[in-house]
C-alpha atoms as a PDB file:
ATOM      1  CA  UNK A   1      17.628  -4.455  -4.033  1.00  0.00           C
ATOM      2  CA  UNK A   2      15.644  -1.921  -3.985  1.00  0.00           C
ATOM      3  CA  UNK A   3      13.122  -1.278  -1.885  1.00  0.00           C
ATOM      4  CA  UNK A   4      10.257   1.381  -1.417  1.00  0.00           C
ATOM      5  CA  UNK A   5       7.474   1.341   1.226  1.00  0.00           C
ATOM      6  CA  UNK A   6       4.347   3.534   0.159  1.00  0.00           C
ATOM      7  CA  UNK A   7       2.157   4.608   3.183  1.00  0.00           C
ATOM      8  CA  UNK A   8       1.369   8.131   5.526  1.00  0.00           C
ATOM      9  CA  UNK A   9       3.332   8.799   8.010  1.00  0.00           C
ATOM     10  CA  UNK A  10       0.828   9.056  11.004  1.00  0.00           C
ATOM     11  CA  UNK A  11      -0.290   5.260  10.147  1.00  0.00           C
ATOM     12  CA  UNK A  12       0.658   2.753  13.386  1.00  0.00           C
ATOM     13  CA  UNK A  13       0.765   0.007  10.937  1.00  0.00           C
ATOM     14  CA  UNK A  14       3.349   2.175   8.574  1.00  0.00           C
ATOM     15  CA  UNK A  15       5.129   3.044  11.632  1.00  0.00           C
ATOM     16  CA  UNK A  16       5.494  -0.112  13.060  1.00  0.00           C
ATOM     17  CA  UNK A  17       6.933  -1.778   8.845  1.00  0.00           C
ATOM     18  CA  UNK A  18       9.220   1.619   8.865  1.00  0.00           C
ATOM     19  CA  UNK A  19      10.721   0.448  12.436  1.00  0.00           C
ATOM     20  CA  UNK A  20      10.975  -3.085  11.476  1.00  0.00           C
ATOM     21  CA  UNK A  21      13.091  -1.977   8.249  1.00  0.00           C
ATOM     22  CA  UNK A  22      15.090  -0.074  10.255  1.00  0.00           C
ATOM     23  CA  UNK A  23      15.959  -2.661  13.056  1.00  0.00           C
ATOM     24  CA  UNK A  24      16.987  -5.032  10.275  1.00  0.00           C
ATOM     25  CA  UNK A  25      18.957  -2.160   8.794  1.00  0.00           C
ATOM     26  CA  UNK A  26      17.021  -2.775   5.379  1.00  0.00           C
ATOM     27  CA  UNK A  27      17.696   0.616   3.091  1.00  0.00           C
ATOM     28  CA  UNK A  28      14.236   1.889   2.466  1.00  0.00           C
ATOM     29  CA  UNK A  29      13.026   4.920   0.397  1.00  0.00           C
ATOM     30  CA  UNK A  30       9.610   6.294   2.064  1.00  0.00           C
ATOM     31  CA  UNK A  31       6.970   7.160  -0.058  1.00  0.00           C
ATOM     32  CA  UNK A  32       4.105   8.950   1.435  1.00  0.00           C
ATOM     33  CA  UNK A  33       0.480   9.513  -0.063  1.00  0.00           C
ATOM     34  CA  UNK A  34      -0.098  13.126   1.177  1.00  0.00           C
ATOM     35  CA  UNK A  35       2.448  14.820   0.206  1.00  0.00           C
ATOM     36  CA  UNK A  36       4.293  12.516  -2.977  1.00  0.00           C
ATOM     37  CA  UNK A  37       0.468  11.220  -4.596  1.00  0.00           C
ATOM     38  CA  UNK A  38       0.327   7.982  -6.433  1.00  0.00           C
ATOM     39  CA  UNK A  39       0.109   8.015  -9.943  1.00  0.00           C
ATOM     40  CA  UNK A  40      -1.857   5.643 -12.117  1.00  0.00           C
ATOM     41  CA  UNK A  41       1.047   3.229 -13.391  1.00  0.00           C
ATOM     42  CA  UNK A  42       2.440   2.541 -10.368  1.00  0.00           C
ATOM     43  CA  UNK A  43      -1.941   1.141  -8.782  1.00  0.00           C
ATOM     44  CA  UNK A  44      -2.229  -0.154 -11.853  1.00  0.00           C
ATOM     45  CA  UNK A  45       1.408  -2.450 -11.253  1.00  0.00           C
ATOM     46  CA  UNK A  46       0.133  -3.038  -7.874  1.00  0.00           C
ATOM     47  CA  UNK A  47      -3.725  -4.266  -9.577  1.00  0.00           C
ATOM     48  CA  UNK A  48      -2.311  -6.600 -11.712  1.00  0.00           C
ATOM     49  CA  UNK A  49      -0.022  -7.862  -9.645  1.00  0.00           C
ATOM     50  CA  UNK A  50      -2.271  -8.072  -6.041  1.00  0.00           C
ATOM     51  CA  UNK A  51      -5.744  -7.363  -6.913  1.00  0.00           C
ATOM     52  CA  UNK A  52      -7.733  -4.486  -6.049  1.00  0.00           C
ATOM     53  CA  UNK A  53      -9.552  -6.208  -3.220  1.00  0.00           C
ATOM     54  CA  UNK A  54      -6.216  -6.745  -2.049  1.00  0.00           C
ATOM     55  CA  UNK A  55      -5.095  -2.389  -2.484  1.00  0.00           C
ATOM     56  CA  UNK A  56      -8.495  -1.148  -1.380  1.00  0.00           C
ATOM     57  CA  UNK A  57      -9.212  -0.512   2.316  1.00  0.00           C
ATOM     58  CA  UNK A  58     -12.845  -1.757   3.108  1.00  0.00           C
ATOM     59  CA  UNK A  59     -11.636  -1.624   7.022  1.00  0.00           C
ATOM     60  CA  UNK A  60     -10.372   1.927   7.053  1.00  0.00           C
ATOM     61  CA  UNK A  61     -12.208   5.019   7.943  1.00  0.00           C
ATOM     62  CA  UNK A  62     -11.313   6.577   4.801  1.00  0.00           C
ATOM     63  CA  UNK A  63     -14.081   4.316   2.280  1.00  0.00           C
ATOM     64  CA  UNK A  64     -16.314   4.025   5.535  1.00  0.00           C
ATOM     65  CA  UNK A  65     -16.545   7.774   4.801  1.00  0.00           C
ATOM     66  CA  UNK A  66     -17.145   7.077   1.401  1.00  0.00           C
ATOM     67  CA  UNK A  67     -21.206   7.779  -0.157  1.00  0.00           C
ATOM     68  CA  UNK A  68     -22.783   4.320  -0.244  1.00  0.00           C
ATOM     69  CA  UNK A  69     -22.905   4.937  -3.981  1.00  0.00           C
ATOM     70  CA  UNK A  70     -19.193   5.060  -4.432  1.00  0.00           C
ATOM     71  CA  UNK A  71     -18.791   1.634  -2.573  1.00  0.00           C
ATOM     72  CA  UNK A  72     -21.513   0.157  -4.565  1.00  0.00           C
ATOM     73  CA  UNK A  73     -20.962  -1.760  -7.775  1.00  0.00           C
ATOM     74  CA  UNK A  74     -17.041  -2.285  -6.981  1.00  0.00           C
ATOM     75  CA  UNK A  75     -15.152  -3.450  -9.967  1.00  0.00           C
ATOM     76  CA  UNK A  76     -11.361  -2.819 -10.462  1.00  0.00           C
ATOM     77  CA  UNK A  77     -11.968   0.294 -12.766  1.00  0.00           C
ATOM     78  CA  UNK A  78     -14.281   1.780 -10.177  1.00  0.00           C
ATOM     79  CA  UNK A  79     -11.446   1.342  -7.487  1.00  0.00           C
ATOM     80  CA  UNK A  80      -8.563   2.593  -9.092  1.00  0.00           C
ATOM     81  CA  UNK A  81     -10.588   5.776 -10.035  1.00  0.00           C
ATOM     82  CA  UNK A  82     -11.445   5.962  -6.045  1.00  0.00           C
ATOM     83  CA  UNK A  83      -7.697   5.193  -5.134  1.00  0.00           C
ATOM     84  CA  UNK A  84      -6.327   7.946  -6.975  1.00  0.00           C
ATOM     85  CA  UNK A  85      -9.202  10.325  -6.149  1.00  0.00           C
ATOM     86  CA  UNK A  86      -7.928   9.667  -2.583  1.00  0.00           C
ATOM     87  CA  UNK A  87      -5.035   7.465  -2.215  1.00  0.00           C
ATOM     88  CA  UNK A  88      -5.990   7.028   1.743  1.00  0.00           C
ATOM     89  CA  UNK A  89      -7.810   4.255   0.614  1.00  0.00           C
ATOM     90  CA  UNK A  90      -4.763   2.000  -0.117  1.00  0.00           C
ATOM     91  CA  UNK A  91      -4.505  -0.766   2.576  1.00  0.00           C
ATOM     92  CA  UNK A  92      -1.347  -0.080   4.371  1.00  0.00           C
ATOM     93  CA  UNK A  93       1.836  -0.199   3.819  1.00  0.00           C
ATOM     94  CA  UNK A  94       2.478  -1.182   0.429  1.00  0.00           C
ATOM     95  CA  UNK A  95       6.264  -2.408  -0.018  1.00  0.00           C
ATOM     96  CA  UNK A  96       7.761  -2.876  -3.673  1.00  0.00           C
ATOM     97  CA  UNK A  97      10.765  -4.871  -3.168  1.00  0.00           C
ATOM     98  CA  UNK A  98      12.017  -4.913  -7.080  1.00  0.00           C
ATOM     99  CA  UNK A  99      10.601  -8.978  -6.917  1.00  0.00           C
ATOM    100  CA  UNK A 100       7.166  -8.242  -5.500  1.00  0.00           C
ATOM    101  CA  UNK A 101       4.616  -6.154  -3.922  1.00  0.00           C
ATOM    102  CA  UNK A 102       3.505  -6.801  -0.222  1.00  0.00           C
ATOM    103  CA  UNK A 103       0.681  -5.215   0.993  1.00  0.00           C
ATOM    104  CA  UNK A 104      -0.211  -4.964   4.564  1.00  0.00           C
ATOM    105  CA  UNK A 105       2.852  -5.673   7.240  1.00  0.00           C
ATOM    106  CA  UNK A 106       3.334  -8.954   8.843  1.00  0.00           C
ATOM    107  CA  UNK A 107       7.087  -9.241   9.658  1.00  0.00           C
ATOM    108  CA  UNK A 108       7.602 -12.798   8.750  1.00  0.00           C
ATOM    109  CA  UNK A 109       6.120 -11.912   5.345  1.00  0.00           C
ATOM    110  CA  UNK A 110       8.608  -8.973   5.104  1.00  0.00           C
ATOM    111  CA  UNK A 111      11.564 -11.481   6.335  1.00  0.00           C
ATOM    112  CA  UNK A 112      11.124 -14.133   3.964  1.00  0.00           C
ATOM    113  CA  UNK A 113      10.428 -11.235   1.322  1.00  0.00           C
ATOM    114  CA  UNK A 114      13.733  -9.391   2.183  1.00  0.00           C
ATOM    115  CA  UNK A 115      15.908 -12.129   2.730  1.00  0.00           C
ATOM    116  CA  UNK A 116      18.774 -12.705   0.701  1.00  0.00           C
ATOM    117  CA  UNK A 117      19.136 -15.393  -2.341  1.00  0.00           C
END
């Protein structure tokens, strides 16, 4: 399997998925925003398969800091052009495991996600 978690690296909630892979010895590559981008086919795999209500941070301080008139009028097309613009706005982590693709970290999501058979 594998397995790819896409975050930044000074997010507690990335931190804390990254450590929880690692204490379960799960084989991980990292994938971080600032410095590696996302590109449009992998948000648009993650759209169709989650949603973009489900990829796009309302909570975080990065679309907070958005102008009202960006946030307004939401649609999926709208989003993904914000997303890439600034991929900060992903909710965080995202974690492709070659079956699906998790979004936020709960550990007993990741467990039953990453568990064999």
């Amino acid at each position: 399997m594998t397995v790819t978690i896409y975050g930044i690296t000074t997010c507690d909630t990335v931190r804390k998925a990254r450590a929880w892979l690692d204490g379960k010895g799960v084989a991980y590559r990292f994938h971080d925003f600032r410095k590696d981008g996302l590109d449009a086919k992998t948000l648009g795999q993650w759209l169709d398969v989650v949603g973009w209500e489900a990829v796009l941070n309302k909570a975080g301080t990065s679309f907070r800091a958005l102008p009202d008139a960006d946030k307004a009028g939401l649609d999926r097309a709208k989003a993904a052009a914000l997303i890439l613009a600034n991929p900060t706005l992903v909710k965080r982590p995202v974690l492709e495991t070659g079956a699906e693709v998790l979004v936020g970290f709960k550990p007993e999501i990741y467990a039953k996600a990453l568990s064999p058979g």
